[in-house]
N, C-alpha and C. Protein backbone atom coordinates (compact mmCIF):
# COMPACT_ATOMS: atom_id res chain seq x y z
N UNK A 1 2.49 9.56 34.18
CA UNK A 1 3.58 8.60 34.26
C UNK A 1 3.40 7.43 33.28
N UNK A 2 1.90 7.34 33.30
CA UNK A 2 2.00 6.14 32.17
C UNK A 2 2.13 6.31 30.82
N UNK A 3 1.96 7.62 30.31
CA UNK A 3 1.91 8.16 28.80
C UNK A 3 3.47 8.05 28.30
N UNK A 4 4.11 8.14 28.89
CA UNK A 4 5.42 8.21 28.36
C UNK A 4 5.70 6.64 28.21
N UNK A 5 6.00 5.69 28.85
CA UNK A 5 6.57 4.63 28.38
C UNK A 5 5.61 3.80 26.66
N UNK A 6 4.17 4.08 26.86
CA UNK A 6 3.02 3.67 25.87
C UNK A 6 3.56 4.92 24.59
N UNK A 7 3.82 6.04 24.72
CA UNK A 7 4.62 6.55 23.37
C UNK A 7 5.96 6.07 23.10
N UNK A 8 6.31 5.66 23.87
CA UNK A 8 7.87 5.11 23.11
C UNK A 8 7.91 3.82 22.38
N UNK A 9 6.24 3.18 22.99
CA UNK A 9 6.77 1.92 22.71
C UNK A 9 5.81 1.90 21.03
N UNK A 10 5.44 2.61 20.82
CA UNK A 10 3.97 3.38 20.11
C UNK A 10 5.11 3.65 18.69
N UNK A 11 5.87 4.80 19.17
CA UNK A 11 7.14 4.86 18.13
C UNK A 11 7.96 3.95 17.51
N UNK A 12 8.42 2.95 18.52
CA UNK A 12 9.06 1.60 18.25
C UNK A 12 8.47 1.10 16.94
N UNK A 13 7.06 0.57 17.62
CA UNK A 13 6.53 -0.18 16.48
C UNK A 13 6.52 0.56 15.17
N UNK A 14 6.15 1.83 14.98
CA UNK A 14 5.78 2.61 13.54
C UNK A 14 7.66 2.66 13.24
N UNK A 15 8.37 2.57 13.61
CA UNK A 15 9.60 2.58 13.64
C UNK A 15 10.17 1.19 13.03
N UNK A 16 9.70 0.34 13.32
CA UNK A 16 9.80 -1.15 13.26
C UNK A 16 9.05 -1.38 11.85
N UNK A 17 7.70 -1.01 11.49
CA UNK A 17 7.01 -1.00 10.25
C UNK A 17 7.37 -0.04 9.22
N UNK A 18 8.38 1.07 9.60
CA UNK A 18 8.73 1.41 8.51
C UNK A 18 9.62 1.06 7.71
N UNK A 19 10.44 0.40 8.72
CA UNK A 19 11.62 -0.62 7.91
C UNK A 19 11.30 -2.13 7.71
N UNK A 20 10.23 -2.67 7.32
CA UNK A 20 9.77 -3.84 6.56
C UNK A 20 10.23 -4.01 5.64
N UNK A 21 10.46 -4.70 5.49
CA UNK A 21 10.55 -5.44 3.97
C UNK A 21 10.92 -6.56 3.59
N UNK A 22 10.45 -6.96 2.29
CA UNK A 22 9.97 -7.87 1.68
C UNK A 22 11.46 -8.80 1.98
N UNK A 23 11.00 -10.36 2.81
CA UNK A 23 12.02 -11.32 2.77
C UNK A 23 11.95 -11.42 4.96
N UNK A 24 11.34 -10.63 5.51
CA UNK A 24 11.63 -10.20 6.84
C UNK A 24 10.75 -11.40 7.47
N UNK A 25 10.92 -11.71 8.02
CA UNK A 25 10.20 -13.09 9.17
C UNK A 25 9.39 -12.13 9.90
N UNK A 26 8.56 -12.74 9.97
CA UNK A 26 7.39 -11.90 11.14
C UNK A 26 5.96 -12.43 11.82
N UNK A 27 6.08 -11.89 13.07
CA UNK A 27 5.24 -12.43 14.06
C UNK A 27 3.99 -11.86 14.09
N UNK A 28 2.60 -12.24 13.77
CA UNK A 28 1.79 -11.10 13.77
C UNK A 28 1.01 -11.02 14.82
N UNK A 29 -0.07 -9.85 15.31
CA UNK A 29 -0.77 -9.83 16.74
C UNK A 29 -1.42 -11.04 16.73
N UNK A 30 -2.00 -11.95 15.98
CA UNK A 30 -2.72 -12.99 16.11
C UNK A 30 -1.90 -14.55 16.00
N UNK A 31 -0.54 -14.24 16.12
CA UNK A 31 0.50 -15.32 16.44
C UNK A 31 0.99 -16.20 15.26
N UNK A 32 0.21 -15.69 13.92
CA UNK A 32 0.96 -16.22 12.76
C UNK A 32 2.32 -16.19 12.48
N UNK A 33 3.02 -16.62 11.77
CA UNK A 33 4.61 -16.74 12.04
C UNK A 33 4.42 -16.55 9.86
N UNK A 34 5.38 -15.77 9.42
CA UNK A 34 5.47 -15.74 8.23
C UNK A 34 6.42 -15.08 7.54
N UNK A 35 6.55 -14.91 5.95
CA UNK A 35 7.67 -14.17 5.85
C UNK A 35 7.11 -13.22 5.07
N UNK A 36 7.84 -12.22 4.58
CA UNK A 36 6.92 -10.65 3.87
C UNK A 36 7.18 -11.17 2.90
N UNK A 37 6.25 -11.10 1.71
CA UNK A 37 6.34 -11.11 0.43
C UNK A 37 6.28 -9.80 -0.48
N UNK A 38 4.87 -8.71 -0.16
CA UNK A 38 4.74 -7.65 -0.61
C UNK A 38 4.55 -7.04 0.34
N UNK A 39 4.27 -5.75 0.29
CA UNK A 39 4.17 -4.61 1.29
C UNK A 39 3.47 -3.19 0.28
N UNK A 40 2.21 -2.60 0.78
CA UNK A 40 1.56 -1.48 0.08
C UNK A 40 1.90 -0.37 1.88
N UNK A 41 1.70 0.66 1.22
CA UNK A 41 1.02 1.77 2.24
C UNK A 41 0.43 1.25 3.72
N UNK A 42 -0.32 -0.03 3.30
CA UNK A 42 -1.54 -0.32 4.69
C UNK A 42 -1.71 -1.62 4.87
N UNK A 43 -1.32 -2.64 3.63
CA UNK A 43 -1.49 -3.70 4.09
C UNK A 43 -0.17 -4.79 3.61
N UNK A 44 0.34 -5.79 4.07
CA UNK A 44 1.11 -6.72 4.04
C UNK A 44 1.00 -7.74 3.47
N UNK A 45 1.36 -8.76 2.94
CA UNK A 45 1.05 -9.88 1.88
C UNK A 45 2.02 -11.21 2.82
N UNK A 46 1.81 -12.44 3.60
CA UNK A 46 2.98 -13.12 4.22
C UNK A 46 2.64 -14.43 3.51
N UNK A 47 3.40 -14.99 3.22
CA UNK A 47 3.94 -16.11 2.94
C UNK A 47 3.80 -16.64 4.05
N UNK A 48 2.80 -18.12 4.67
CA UNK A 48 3.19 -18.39 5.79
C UNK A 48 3.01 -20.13 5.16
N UNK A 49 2.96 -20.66 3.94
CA UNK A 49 3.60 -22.08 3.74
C UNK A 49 3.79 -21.99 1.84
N UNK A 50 4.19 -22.71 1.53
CA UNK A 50 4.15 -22.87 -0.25
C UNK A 50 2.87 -22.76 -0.65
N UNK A 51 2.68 -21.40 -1.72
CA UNK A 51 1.86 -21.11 -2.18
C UNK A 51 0.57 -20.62 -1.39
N UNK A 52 0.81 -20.24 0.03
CA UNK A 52 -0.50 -19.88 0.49
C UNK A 52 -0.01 -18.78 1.67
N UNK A 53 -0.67 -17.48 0.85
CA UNK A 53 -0.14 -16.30 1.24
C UNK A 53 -1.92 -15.60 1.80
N UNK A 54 -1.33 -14.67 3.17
CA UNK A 54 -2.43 -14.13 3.56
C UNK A 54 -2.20 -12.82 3.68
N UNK A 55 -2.88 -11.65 3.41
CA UNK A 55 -3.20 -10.24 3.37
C UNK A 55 -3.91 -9.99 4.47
N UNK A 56 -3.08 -8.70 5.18
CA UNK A 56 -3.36 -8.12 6.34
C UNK A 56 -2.64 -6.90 6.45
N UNK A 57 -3.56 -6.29 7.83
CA UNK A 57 -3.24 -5.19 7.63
C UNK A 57 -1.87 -4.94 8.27
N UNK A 58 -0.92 -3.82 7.96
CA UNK A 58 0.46 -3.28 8.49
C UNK A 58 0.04 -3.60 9.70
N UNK A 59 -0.31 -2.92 10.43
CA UNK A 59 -0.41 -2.40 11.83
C UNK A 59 -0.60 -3.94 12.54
N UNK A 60 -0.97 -4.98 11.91
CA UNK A 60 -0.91 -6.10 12.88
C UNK A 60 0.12 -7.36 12.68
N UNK A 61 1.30 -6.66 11.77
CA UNK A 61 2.58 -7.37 12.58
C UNK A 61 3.35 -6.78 13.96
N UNK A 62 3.27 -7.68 14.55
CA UNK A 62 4.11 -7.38 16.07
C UNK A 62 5.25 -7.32 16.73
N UNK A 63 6.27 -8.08 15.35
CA UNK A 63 7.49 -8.21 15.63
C UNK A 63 7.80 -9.10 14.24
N UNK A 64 9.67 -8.24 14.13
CA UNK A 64 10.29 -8.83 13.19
C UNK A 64 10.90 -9.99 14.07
N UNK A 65 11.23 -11.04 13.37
CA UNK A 65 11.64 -12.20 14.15
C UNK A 65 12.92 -12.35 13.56
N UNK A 66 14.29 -12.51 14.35
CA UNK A 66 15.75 -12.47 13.16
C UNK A 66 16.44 -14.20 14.16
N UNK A 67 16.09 -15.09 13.13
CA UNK A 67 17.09 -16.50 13.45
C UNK A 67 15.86 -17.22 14.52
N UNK A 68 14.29 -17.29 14.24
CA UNK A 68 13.78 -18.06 14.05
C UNK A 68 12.95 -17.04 15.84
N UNK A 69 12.16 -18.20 16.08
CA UNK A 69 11.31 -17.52 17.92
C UNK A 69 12.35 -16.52 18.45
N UNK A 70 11.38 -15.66 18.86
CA UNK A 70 12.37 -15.04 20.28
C UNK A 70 12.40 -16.11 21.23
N UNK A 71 13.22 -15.85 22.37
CA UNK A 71 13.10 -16.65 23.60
C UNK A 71 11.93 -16.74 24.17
N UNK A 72 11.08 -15.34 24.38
CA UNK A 72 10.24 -15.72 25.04
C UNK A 72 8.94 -15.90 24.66
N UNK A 73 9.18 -16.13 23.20
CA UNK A 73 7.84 -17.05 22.75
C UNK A 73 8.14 -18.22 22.45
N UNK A 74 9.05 -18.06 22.41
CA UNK A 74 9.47 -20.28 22.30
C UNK A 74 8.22 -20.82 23.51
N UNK A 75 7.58 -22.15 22.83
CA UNK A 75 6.71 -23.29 23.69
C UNK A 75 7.86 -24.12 24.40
């Protein structure tokens, strides 16, 4: 019972990372807030202030963000 909802949500995300791209707001597992600049195969490039961009891997953005926080990460 539990395998099924953890593959859908499993799909989502690789679903969600395949349509990245460069200009996309994004939330990463470690709560950085940034925007895509480049994108390879495996790793991500974000813009997260003027001139200071950090490299990481795909797999640890967590969410595209569209018109600023979701609700339920708003503080």
């Amino acid at each position: 019972l539990m395998i099924r909802p953890q593959q859908k949500r499993v799909k989502e995300q690789q679903n969600m990372l395949s349509q990245l791209k460069a200009g996309d707001e994004v939330l990463t597992a470690s709560g950085i807030l940034g925007t895509v600049k480049d994108i390879t195969d495996r790793m991500v490039t974000l813009e997260v202030d003027r001139n200071v961009n950090l490299r990481l891997l795909k797999t640890q953005v967590a969410q595209v963000l569209k018109g600023g926080l979701p609700a339920e990460k708003q503080a």
